[in-house]
Protein backbone atom coordinates (compact mmCIF):
# COMPACT_ATOMS: atom_id res chain seq x y z
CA UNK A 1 120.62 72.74 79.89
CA UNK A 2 121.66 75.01 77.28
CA UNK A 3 121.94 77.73 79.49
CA UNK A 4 124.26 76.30 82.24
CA UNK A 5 126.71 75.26 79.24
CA UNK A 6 127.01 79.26 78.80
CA UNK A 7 127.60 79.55 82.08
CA UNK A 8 130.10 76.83 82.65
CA UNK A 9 131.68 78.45 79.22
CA UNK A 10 131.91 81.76 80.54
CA UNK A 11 133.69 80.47 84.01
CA UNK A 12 136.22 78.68 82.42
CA UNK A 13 137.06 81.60 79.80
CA UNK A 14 136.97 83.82 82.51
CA UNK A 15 139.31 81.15 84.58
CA UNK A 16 141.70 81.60 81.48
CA UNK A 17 142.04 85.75 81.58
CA UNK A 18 142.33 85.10 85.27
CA UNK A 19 146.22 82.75 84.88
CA UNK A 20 147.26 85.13 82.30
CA UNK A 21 147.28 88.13 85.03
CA UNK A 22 148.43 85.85 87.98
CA UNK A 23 151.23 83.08 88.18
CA UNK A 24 150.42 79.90 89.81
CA UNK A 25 152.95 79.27 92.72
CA UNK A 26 151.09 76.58 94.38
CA UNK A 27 148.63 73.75 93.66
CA UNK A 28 147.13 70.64 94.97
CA UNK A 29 148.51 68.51 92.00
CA UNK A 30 148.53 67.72 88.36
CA UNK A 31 145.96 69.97 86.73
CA UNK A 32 143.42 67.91 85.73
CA UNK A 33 141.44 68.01 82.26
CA UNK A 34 138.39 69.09 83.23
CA UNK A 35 138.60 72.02 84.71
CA UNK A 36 139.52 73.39 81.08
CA UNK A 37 136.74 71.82 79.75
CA UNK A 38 132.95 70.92 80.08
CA UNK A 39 131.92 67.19 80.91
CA UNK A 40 128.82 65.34 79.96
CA UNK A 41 126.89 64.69 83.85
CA UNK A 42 129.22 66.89 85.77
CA UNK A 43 128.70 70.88 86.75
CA UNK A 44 132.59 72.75 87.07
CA UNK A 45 132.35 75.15 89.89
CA UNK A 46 134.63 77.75 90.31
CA UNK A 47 135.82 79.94 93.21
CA UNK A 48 138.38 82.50 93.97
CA UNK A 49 139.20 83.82 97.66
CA UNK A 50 141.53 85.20 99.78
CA UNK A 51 142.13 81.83 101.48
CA UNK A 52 141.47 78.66 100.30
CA UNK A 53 138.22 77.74 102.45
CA UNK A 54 136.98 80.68 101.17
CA UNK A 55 137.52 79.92 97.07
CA UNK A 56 135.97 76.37 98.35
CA UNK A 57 132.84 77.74 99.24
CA UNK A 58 132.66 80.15 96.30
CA UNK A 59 133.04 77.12 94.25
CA UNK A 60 130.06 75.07 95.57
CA UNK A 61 128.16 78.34 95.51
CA UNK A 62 129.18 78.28 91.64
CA UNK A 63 127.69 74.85 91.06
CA UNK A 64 124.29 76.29 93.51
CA UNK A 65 124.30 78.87 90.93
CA UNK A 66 124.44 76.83 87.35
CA UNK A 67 122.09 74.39 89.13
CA UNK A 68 119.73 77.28 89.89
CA UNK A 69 120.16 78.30 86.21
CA UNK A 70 118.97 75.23 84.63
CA UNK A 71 115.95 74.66 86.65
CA UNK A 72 115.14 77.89 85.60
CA UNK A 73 115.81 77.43 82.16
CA UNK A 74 114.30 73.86 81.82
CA UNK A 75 111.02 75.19 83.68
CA UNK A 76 110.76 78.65 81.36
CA UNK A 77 111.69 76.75 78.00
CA UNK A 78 108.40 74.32 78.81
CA UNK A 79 106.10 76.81 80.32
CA UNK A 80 104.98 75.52 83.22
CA UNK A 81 105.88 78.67 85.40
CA UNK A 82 107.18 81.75 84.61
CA UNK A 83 110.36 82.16 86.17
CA UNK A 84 113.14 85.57 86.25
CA UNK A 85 115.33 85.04 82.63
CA UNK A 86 118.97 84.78 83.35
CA UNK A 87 120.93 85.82 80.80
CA UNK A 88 124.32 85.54 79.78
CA UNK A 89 125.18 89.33 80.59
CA UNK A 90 123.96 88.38 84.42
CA UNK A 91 126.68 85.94 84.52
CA UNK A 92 129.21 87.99 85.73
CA UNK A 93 126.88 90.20 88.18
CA UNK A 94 125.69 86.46 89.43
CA UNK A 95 129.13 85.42 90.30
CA UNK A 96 129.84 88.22 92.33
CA UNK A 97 126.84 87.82 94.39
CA UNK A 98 124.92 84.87 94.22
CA UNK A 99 125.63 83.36 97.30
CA UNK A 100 123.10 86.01 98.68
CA UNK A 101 120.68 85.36 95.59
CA UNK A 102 120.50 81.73 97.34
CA UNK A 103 120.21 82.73 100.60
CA UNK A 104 117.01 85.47 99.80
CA UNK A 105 115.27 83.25 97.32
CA UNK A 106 116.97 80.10 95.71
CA UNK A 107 117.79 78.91 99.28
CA UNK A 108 114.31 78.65 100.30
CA UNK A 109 113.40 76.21 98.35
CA UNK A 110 113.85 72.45 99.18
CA UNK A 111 114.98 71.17 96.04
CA UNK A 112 118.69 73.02 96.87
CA UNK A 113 119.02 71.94 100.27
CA UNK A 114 120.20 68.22 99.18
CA UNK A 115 123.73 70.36 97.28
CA UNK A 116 126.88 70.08 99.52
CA UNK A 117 130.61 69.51 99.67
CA UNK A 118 130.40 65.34 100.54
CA UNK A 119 128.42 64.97 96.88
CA UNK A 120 131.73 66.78 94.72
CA UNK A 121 133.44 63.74 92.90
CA UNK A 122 136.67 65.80 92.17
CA UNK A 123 138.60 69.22 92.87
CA UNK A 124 141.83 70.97 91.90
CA UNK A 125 142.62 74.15 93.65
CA UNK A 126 145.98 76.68 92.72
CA UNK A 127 147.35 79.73 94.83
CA UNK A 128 147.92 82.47 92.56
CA UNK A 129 149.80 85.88 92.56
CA UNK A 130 149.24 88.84 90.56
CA UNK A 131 152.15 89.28 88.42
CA UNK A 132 151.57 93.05 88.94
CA UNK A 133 150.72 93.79 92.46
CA UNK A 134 151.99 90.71 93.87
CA UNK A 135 148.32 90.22 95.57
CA UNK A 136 147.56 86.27 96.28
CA UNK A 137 144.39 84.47 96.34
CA UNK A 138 143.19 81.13 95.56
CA UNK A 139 141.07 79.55 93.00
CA UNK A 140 139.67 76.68 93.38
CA UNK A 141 137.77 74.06 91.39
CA UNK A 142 135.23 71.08 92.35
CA UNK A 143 133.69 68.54 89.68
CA UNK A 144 129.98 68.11 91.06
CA UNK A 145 127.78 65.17 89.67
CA UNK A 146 124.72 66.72 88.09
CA UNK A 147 123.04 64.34 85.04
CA UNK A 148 119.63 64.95 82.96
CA UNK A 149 118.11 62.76 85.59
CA UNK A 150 118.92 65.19 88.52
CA UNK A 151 117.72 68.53 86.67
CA UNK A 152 114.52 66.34 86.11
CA UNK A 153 114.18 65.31 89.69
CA UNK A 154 114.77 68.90 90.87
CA UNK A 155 112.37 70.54 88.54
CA UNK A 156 109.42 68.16 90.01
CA UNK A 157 110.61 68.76 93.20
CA UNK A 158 110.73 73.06 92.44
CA UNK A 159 107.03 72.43 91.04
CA UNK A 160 105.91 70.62 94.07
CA UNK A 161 107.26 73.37 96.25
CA UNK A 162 106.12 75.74 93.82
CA UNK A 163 102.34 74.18 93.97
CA UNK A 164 102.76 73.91 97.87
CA UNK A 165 103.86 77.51 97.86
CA UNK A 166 100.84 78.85 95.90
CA UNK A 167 98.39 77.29 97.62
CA UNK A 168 99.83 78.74 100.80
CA UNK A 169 99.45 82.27 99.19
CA UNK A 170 96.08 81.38 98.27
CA UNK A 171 95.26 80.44 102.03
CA UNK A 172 96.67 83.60 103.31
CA UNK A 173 94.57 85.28 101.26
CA UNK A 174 91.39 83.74 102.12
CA UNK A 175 92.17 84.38 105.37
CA UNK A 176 91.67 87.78 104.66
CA UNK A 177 88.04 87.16 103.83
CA UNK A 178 87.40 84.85 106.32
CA UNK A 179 88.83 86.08 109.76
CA UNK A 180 87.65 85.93 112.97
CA UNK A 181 90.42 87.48 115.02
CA UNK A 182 93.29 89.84 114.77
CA UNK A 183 95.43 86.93 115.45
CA UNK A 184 94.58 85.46 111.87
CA UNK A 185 95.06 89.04 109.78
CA UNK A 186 98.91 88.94 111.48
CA UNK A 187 99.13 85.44 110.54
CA UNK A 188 97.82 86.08 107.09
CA UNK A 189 99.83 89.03 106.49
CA UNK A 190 103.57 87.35 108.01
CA UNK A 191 102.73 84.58 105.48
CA UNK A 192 102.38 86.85 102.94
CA UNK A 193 105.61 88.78 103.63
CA UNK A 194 107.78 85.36 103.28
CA UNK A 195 106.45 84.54 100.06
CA UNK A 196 106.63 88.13 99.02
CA UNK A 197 110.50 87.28 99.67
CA UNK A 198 110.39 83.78 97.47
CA UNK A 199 107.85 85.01 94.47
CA UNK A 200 109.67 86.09 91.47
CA UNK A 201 106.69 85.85 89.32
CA UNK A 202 103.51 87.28 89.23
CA UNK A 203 102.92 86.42 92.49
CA UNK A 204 104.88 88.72 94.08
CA UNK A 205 102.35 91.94 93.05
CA UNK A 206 99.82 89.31 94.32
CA UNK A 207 101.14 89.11 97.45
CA UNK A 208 101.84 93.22 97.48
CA UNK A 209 98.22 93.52 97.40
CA UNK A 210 97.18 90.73 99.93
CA UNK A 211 99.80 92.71 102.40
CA UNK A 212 98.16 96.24 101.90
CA UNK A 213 94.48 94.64 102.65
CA UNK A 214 96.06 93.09 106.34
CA UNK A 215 97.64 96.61 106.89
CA UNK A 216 93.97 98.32 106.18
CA UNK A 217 92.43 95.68 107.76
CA UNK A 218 94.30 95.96 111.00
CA UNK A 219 94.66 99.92 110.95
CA UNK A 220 90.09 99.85 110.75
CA UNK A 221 90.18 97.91 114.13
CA UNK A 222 88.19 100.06 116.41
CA UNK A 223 86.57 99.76 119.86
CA UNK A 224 82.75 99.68 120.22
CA UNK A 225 80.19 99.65 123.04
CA UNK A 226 78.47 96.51 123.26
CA UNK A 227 75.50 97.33 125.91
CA UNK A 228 77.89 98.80 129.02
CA UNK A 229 76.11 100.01 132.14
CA UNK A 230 76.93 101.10 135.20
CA UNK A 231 79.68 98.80 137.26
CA UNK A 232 80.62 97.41 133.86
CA UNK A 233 81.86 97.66 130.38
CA UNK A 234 80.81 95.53 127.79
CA UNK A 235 82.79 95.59 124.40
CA UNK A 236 83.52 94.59 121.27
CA UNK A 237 86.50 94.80 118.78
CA UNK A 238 85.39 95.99 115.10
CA UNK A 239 86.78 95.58 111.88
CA UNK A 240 83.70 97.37 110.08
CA UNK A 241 80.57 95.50 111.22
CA UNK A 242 82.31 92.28 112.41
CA UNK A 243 83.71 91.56 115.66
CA UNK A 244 86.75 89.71 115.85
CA UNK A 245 88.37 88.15 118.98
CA UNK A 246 92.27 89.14 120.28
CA UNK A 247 94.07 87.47 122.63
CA UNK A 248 96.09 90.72 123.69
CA UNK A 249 95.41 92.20 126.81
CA UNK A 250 94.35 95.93 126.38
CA UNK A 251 95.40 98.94 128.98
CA UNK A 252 92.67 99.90 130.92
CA UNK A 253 92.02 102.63 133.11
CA UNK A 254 90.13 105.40 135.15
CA UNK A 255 90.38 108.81 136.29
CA UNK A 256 88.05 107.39 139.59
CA UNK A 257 86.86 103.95 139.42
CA UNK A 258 89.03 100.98 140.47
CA UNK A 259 89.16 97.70 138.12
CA UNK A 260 87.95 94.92 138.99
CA UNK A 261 87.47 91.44 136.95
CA UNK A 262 88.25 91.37 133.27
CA UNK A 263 86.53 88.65 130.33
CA UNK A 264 88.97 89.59 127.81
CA UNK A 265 89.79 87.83 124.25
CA UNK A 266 86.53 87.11 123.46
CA UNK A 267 83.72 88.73 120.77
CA UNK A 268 82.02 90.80 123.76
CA UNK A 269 84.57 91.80 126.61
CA UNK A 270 83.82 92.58 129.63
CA UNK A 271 85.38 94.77 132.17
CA UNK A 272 83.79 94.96 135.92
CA UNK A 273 84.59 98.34 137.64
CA UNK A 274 83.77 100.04 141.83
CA UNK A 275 82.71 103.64 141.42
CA UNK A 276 82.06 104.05 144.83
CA UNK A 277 85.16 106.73 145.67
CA UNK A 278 83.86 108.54 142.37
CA UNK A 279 82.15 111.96 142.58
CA UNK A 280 79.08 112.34 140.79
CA UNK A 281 79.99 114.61 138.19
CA UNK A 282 80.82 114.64 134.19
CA UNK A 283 84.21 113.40 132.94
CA UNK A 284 84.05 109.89 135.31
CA UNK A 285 84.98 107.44 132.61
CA UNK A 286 86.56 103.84 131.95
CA UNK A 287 89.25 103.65 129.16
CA UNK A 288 90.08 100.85 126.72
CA UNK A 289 93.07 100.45 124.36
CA UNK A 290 94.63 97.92 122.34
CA UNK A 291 98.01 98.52 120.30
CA UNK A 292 97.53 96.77 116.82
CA UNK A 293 100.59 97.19 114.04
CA UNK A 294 101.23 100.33 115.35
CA UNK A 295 97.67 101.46 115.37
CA UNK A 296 95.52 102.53 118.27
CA UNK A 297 92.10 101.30 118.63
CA UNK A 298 90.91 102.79 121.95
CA UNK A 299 88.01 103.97 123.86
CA UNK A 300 86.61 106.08 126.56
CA UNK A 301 83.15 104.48 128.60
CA UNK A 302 81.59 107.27 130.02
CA UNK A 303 79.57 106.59 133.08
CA UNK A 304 77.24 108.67 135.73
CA UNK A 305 77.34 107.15 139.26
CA UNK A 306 73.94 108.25 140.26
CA UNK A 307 72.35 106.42 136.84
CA UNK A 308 70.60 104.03 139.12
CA UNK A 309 69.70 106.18 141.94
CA UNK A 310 66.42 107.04 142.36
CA UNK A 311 64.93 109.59 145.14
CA UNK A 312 61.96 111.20 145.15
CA UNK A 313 60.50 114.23 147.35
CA UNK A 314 56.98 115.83 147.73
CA UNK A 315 58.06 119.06 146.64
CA UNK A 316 54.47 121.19 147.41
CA UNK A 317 51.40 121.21 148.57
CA UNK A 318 49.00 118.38 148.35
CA UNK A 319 45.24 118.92 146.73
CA UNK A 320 42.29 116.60 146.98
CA UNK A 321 39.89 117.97 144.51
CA UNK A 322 37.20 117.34 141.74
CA UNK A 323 35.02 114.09 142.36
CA UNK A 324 31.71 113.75 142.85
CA UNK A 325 29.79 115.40 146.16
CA UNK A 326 26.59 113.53 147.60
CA UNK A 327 25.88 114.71 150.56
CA UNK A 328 28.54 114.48 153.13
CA UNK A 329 30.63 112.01 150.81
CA UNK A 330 32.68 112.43 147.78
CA UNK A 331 33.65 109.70 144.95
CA UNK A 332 35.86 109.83 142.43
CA UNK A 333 38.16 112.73 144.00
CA UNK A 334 41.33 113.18 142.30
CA UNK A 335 44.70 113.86 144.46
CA UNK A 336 47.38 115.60 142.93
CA UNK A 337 51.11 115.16 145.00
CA UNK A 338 53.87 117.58 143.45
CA UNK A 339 57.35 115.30 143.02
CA UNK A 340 60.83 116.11 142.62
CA UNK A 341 63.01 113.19 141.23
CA UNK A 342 67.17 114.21 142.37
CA UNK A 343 68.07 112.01 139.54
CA UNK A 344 67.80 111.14 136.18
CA UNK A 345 67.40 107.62 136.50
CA UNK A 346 63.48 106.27 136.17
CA UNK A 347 61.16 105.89 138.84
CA UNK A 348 58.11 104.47 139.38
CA UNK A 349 55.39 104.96 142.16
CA UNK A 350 53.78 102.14 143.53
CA UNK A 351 51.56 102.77 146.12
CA UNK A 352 50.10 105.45 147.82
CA UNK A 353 48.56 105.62 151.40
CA UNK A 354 46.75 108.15 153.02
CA UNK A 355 45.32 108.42 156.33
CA UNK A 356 43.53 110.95 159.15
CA UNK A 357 43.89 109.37 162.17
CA UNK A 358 41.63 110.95 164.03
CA UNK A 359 38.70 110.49 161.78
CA UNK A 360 40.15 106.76 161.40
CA UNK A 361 39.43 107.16 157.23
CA UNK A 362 42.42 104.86 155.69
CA UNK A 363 43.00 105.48 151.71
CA UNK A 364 45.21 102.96 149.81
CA UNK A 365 46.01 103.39 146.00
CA UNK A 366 48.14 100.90 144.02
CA UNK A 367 49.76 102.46 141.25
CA UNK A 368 52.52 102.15 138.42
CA UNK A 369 53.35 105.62 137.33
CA UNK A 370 56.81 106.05 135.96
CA UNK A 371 58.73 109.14 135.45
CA UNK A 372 61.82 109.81 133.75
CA UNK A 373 64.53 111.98 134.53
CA UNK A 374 65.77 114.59 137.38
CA UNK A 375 63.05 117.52 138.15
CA UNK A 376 59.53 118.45 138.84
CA UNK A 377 56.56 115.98 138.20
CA UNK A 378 53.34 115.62 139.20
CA UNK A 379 51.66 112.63 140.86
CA UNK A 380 47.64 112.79 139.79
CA UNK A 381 45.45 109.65 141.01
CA UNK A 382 41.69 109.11 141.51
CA UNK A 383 40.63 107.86 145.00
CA UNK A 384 38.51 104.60 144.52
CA UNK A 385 36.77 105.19 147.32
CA UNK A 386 34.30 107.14 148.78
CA UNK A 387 35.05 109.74 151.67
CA UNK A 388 33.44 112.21 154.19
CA UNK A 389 34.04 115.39 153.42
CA UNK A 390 33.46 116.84 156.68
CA UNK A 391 36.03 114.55 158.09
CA UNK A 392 38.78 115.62 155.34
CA UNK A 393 38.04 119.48 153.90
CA UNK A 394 40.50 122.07 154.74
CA UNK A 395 37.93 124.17 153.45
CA UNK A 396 35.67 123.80 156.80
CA UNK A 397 38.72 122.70 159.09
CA UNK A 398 42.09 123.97 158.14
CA UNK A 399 43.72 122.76 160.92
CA UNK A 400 43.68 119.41 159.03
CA UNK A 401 46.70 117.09 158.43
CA UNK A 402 47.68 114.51 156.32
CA UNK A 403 49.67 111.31 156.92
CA UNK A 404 50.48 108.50 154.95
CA UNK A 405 53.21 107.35 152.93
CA UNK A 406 54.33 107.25 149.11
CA UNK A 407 55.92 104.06 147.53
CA UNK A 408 58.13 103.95 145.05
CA UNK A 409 61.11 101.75 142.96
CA UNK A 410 64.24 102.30 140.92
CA UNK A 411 63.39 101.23 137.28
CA UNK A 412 66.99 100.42 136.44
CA UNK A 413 67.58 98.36 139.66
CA UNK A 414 64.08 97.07 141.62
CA UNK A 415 65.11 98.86 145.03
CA UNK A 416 62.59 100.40 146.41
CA UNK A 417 62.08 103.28 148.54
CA UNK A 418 59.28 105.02 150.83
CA UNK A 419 58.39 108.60 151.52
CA UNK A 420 56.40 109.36 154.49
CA UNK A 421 53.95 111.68 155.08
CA UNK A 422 53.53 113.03 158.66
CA UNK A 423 51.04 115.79 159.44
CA UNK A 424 51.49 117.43 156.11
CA UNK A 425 49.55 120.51 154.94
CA UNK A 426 46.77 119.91 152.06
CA UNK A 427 43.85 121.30 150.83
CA UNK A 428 40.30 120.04 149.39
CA UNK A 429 38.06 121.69 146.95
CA UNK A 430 35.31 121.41 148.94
């Protein structure tokens, strides 16, 4: 306690320059001893104000402030924690302002809370005026119970808090490793910024670098397309490779398509959308963005209404050729149908039928042919069965029409779709 017995030293020599500047015109009694003097289990605060409420509380603050002193001082002297030195040319800067000292750090600490005004055994206050200016204040002086005992009890208690405090920073920390939201990085990094306020140690810088992680953490959030398609948008929030959940809604819109239901705050999102007063044409798009410490993390989902349409048309002339002839019949002819998909979405052909009524020869072909994206393609099949060619060649009757029909499916969605042939041109190679 070595330390508060400079301090309490100082105070009173400094309450002795103070009376030979100002005369005492009022007091609150006889003068005790011991405010000129240090006792054995007592602290002697001292306060000067304008009124005397004021020099009160100065006074208690005093006693926070040699209390403060000793804990640190008893804790530095046996090395447990490393603590900030107060030294006796801080005593004067401390008096001036440590009540805010105790509020920023001192004050957060448990171990102070239990000092007050009911626990001060004796007090002595004077109104003074400067013999010079004739200015009057008030100093005032409180005898506060404070034995080897209670610097013990408050330095376990400070290490207890201290401990508790540590591990906190430690937690916050870890959360920084192991996060699965956004919601956890703010938590981790608010934590971090009150003990940042408390630490006067090495944990301070500790807590510096924990802060600048959250803030790179949180500024690398970015949006990311987790298997969208047409009518909705499926996404995820990424902080590198790993998705994280946040419970903030994001601002969504479009430049066409109208909203619909939302799965929001969860690893993959999901946003349902109508397109159906959307043109088809580039630039239709659904936009997400989220607002994160200042940060945007946003995203445009681009979409093409007619990505699940499919339509097909016979775009040419038909040809029934190749095979092979035997007499008046012909096996293994191949028919070639010219196709134009309108979109780029995948189709597939099913079935083909083709029939001459008047001849009453029926062809039926199952298929799977699939093509991919908009333009020409060419439907080429053999025709299991055998035919007559004198029934079917263009080549001996070119009056000759086809009829039939051509089956076919979107790939993307299932629905299916016919094209009919009615009294189409065609030709044979025979």
């Amino acid at each position: 306690m070595k330390k508060r017995s400079l301090f309490a030293l100082f105070l009173l020599c400094l309450s002795t320059v103070v009376l030979a500047q100002f005369k005492v015109v009022e007091d609150s009694g006889k003068k005790p001893d011991w405010t000129m003097s240090m006792e054995r289990g007592s602290i002697i605060g001292i306060g000067n104000g304008l009124t005397i409420e004021d020099a009160k509380a100065n006074a208690l603050v005093n006693v926070k402030a040699q209390i403060v002193t000793s804990v640190a001082d008893y804790i530095s002297a046996s090395s447990v924690s490393k603590s900030e030195e107060i030294t006796a040319d801080k005593f004067s800067q401390l008096y001036q302002s440590y009540s805010e000292v105790i509020t920023t750090q001192s004050g957060k600490r448990d171990y102070l809370q239990g000092i007050s005004a009911a626990k001060v055994d004796d007090f002595y206050w004077e109104k003074l005026t400067d013999r010079k200016t004739k200015e009057v204040k008030y100093q005032y002086f409180v005898r506060y119970p404070f034995t080897t005992f209670d610097l013990e009890e408050l330095v376990a208690d400070f290490r207890a808090k201290n401990e508790q405090l540590t591990a906190e920073m430690n937690k916050a920390l870890d959360l920084l490793d192991d996060f699965t939201s956004v919601e956890e990085i703010n938590q981790s990094q608010s934590q971090l910024g009150k003990l940042l306020g408390i630490f006067i140690d090495e944990r301070k810088a500790t807590c510096e670098t924990g802060i600048e992680k959250s803030k790179a953490l949180l500024a690398s959030v970015h949006v990311a397309n987790a298997g969208s398609e047409l009518g909705l948008v499926r996404y995820s929030l990424k902080i590198g490779e790993r998705a994280v959940r946040y419970a903030k809604k994001p601002v969504i819109n479009s430049n066409c398509a109208r909203i619909g239901d939302r799965k929001l705050g969860e690893i993959v999102c999901e946003v349902s959308y109508l397109y159906d007063e959307c043109y088809a044409e580039p630039g239709n798009s659904i936009k997400v963005s989220y607002t994160i410490a200042n940060n945007k993390a946003e995203k445009e989902f681009y979409f093409d209404v007619a990505e699940n349409k499919a339509e097909l048309v016979i775009s040419g002339n038909i040809r029934i050729e190749g095979g092979n002839v035997n007499g008046d019949l012909v096996s293994s002819a191949v028919c070639v149908i010219p196709l134009l998909s309108k979109f780029d979405s995948p189709v597939a052909v099913t079935k083909v039928n083709l029939e001459w009524k008047e001849s009453g020869v029926v062809v039926e072909v199952p298929l799977n042919e699939v093509y991919k994206g908009k333009g020409q393609h060419e439907l080429r099949f053999e025709i299991p069965q055998d035919m007559p060619i004198s029934e079917i060649s263009t080549a001996t009757n070119s009056l000759l029409k086809l009829n039939g029909s051509i089956m076919y499916n979107s790939v993307n969605t299932g629905k299916s779709a016919t094209i009919r042939i009615y009294r189409y041109d065609y030709t044979t190679g025979w």
